[in-house]
C-alpha atoms as a PDB file:
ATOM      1  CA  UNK A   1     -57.403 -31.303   1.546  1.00  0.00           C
ATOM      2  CA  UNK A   2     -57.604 -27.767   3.416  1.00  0.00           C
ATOM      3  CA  UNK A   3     -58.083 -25.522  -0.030  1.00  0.00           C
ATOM      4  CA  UNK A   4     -60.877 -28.069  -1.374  1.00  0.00           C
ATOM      5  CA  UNK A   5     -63.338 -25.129  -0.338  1.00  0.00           C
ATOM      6  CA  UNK A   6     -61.476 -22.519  -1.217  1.00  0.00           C
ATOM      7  CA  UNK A   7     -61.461 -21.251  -4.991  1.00  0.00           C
ATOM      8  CA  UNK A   8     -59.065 -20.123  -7.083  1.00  0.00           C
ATOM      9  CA  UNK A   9     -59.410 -16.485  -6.612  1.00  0.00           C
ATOM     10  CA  UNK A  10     -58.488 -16.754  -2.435  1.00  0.00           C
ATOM     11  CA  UNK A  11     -54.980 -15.435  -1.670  1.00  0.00           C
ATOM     12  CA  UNK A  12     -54.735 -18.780  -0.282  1.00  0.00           C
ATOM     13  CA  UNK A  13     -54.514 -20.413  -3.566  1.00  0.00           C
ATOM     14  CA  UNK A  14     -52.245 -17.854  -5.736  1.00  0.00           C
ATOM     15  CA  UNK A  15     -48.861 -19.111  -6.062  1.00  0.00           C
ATOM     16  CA  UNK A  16     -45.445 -18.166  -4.215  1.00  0.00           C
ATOM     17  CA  UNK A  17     -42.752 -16.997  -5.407  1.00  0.00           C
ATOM     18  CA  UNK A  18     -39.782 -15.907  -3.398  1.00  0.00           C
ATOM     19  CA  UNK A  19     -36.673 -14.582  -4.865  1.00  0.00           C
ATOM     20  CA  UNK A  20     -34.290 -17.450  -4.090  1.00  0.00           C
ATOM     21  CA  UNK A  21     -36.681 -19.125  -7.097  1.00  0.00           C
ATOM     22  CA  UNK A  22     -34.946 -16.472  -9.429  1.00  0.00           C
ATOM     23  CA  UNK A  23     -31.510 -16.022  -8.384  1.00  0.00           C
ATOM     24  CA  UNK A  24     -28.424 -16.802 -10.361  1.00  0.00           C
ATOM     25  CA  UNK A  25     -26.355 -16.677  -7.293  1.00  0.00           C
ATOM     26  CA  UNK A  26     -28.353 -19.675  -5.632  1.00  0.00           C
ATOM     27  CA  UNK A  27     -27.455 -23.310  -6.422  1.00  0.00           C
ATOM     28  CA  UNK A  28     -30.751 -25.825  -6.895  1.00  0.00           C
ATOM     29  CA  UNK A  29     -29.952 -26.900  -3.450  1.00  0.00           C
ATOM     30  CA  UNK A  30     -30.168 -23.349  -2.240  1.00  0.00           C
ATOM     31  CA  UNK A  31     -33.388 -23.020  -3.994  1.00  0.00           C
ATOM     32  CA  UNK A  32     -32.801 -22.080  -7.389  1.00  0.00           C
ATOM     33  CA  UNK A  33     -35.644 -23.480  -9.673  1.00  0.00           C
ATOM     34  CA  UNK A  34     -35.158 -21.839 -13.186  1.00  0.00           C
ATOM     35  CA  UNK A  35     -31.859 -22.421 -15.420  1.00  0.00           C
ATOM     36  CA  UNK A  36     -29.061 -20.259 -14.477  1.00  0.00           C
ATOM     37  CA  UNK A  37     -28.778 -18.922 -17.564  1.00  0.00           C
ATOM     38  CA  UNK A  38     -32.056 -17.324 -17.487  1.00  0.00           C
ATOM     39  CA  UNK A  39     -31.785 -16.151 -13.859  1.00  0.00           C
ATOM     40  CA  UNK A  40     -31.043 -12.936 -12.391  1.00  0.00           C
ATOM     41  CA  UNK A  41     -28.283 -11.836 -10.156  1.00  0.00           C
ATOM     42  CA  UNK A  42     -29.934 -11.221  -6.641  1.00  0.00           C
ATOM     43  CA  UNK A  43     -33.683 -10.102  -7.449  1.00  0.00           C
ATOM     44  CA  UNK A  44     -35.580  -8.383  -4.713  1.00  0.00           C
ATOM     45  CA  UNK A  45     -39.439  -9.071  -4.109  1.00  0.00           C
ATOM     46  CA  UNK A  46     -40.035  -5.246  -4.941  1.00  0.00           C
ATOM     47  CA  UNK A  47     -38.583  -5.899  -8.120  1.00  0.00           C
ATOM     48  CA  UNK A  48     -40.549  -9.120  -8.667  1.00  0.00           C
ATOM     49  CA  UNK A  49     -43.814  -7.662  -7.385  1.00  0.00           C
ATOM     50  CA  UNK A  50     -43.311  -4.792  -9.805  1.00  0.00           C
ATOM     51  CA  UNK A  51     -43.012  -7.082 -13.428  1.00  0.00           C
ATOM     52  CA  UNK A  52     -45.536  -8.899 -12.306  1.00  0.00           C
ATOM     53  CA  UNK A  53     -47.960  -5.730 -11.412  1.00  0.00           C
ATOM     54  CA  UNK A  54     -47.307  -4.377 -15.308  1.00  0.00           C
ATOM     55  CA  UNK A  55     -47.782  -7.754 -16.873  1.00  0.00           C
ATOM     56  CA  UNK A  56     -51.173  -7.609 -15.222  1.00  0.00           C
ATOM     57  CA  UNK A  57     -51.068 -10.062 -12.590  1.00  0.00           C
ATOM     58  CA  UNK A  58     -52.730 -10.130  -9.380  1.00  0.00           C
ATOM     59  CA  UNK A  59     -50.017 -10.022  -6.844  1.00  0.00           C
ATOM     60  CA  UNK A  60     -50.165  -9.813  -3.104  1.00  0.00           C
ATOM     61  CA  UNK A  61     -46.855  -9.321  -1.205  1.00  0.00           C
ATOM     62  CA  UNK A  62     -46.125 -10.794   2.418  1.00  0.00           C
ATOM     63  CA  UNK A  63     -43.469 -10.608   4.619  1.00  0.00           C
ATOM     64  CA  UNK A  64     -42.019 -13.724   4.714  1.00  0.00           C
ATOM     65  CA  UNK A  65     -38.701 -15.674   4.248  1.00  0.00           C
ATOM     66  CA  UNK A  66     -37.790 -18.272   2.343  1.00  0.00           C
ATOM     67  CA  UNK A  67     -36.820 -21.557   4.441  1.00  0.00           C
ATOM     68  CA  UNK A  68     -33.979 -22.447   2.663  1.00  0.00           C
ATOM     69  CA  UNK A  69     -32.661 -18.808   3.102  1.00  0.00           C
ATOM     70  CA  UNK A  70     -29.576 -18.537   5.876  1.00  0.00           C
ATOM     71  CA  UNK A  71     -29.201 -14.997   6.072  1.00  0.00           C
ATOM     72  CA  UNK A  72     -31.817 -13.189   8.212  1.00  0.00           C
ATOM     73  CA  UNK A  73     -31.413  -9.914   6.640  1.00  0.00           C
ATOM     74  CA  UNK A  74     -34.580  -7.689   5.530  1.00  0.00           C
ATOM     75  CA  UNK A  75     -33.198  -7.683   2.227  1.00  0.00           C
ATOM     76  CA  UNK A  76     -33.877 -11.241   1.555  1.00  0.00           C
ATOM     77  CA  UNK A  77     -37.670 -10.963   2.950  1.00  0.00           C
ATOM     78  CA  UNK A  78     -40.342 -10.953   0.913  1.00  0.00           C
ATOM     79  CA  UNK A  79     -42.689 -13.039  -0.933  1.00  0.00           C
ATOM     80  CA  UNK A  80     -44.933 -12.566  -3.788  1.00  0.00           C
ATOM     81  CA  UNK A  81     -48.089 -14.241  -4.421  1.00  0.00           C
ATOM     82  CA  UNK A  82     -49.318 -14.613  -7.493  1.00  0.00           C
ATOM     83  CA  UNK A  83     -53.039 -15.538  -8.745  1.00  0.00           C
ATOM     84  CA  UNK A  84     -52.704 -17.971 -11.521  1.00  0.00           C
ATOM     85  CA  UNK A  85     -56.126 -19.248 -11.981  1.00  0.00           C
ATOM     86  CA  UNK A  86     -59.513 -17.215 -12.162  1.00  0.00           C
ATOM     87  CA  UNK A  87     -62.304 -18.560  -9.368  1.00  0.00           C
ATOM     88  CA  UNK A  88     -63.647 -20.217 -12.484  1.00  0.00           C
ATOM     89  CA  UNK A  89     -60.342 -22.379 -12.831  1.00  0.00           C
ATOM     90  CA  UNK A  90     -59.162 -20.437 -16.714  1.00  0.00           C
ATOM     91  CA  UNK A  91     -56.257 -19.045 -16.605  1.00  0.00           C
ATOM     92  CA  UNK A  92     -56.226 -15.587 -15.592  1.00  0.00           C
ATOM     93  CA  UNK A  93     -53.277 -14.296 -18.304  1.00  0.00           C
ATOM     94  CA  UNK A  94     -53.549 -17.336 -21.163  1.00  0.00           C
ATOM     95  CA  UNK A  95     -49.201 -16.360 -21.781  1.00  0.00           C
ATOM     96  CA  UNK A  96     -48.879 -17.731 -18.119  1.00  0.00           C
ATOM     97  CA  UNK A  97     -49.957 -21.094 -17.709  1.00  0.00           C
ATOM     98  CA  UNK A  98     -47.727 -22.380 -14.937  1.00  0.00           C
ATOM     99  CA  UNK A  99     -45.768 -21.337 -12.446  1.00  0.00           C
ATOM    100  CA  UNK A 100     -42.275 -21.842 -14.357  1.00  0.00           C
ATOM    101  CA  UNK A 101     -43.746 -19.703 -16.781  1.00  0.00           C
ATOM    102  CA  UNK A 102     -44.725 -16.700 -14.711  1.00  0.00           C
ATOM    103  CA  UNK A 103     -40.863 -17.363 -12.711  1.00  0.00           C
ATOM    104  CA  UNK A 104     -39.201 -17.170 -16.573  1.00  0.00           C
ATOM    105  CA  UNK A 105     -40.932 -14.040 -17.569  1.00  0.00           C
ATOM    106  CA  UNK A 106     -39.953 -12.256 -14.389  1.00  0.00           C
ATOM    107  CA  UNK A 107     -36.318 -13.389 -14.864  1.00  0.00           C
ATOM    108  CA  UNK A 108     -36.332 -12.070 -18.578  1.00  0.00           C
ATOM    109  CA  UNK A 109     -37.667  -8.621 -17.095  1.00  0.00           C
ATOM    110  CA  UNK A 110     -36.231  -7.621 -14.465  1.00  0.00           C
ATOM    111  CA  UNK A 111     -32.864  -6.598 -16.292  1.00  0.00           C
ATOM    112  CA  UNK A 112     -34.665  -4.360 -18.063  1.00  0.00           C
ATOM    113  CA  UNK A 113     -36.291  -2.244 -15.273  1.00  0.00           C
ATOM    114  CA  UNK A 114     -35.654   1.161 -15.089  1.00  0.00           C
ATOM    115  CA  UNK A 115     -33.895   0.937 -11.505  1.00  0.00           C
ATOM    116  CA  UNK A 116     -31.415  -2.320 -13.165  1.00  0.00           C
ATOM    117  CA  UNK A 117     -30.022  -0.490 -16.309  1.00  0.00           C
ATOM    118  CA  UNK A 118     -29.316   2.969 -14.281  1.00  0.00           C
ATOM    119  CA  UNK A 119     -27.341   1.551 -11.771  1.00  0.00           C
ATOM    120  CA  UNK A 120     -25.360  -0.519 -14.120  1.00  0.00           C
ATOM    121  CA  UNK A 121     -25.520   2.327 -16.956  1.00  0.00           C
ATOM    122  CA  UNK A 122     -25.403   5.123 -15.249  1.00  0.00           C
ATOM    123  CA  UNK A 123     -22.829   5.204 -12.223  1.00  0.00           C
ATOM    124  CA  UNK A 124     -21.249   8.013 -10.650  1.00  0.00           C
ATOM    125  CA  UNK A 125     -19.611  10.257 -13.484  1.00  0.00           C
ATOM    126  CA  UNK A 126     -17.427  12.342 -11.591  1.00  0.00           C
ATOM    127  CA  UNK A 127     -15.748   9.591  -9.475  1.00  0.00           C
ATOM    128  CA  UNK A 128     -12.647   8.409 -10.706  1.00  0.00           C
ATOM    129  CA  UNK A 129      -9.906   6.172  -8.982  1.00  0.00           C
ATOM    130  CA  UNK A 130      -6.664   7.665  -7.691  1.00  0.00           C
ATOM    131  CA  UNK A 131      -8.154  11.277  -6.989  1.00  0.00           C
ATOM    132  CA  UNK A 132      -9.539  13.260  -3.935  1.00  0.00           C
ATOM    133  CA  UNK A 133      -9.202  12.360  -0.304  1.00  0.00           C
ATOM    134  CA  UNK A 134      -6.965  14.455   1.667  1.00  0.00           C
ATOM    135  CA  UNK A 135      -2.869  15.323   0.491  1.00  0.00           C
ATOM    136  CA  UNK A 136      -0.117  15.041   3.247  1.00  0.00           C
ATOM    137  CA  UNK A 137       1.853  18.411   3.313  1.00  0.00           C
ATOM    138  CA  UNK A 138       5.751  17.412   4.040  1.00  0.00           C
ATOM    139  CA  UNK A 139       7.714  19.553   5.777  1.00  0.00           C
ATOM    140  CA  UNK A 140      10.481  21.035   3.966  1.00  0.00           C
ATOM    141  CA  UNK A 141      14.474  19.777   4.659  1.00  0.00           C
ATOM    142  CA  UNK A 142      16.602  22.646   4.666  1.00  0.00           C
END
């Protein structure tokens, strides 16, 4: 095997995650791999890299896409890896013993990040339907 020589602590070994893994608008066959339930709506690697970061992870991002992933767009770029396993084989965070683990945390966090609950909070306050744009001026019948 090619990683027989390499140890656990090589960027070779972490694990990938891309954000098709996480994604409640992906089917299995579009590469879903957690329950739908506990998956978010479109996650970005950004978003991914950064619960992953505060949990205390070593991540490394790359600029990849996912094979399974149709649309070319930079948007859906981006993969995270993710060192699971110190060079001595423990575990490097003893709450995240697998993969599906680690994928299930990030799910149950990224709602909560700062940039989630103000756009879906927050919104634009002084937009409301039906008003601006500009008025047509009639002319007058005599």
């Amino acid at each position: 095997m090619v990683y027989m020589d390499k140890t656990h602590a090589d960027k070779e070994r972490f694990i990938c995650i891309y954000p098709a893994y996480i994604n409640s608008k992906k089917t299995i066959a579009e590469g879903r791999r957690i329950p739908i339930e506990k998956a978010v709506e479109n996650p970005t690697f950004g978003e991914i890299r950064d619960v992953c970061a505060a949990a205390g992870l070593i991540v490394a991002v790359e600029n990849k896409l996912y094979p399974r992933e149709w649309n070319r767009d930079v948007q859906f770029r981006g993969r995270i890896r993710v060192q699971l396993k110190n060079a001595d084989g423990s575990f490097c965070l003893e709450q995240f013993p697998t993969r599906k683990s680690i994928m299930l945390y990030v799910a149950e966090m990224i709602p909560k990040l700062k940039t989630r609950t103000q756009k879906a909070g927050g919104g634009d306050q002084n937009a409301q339907p039906g008003e601006g744009g500009k008025k047509s001026k009639k002319k007058k019948k005599k």
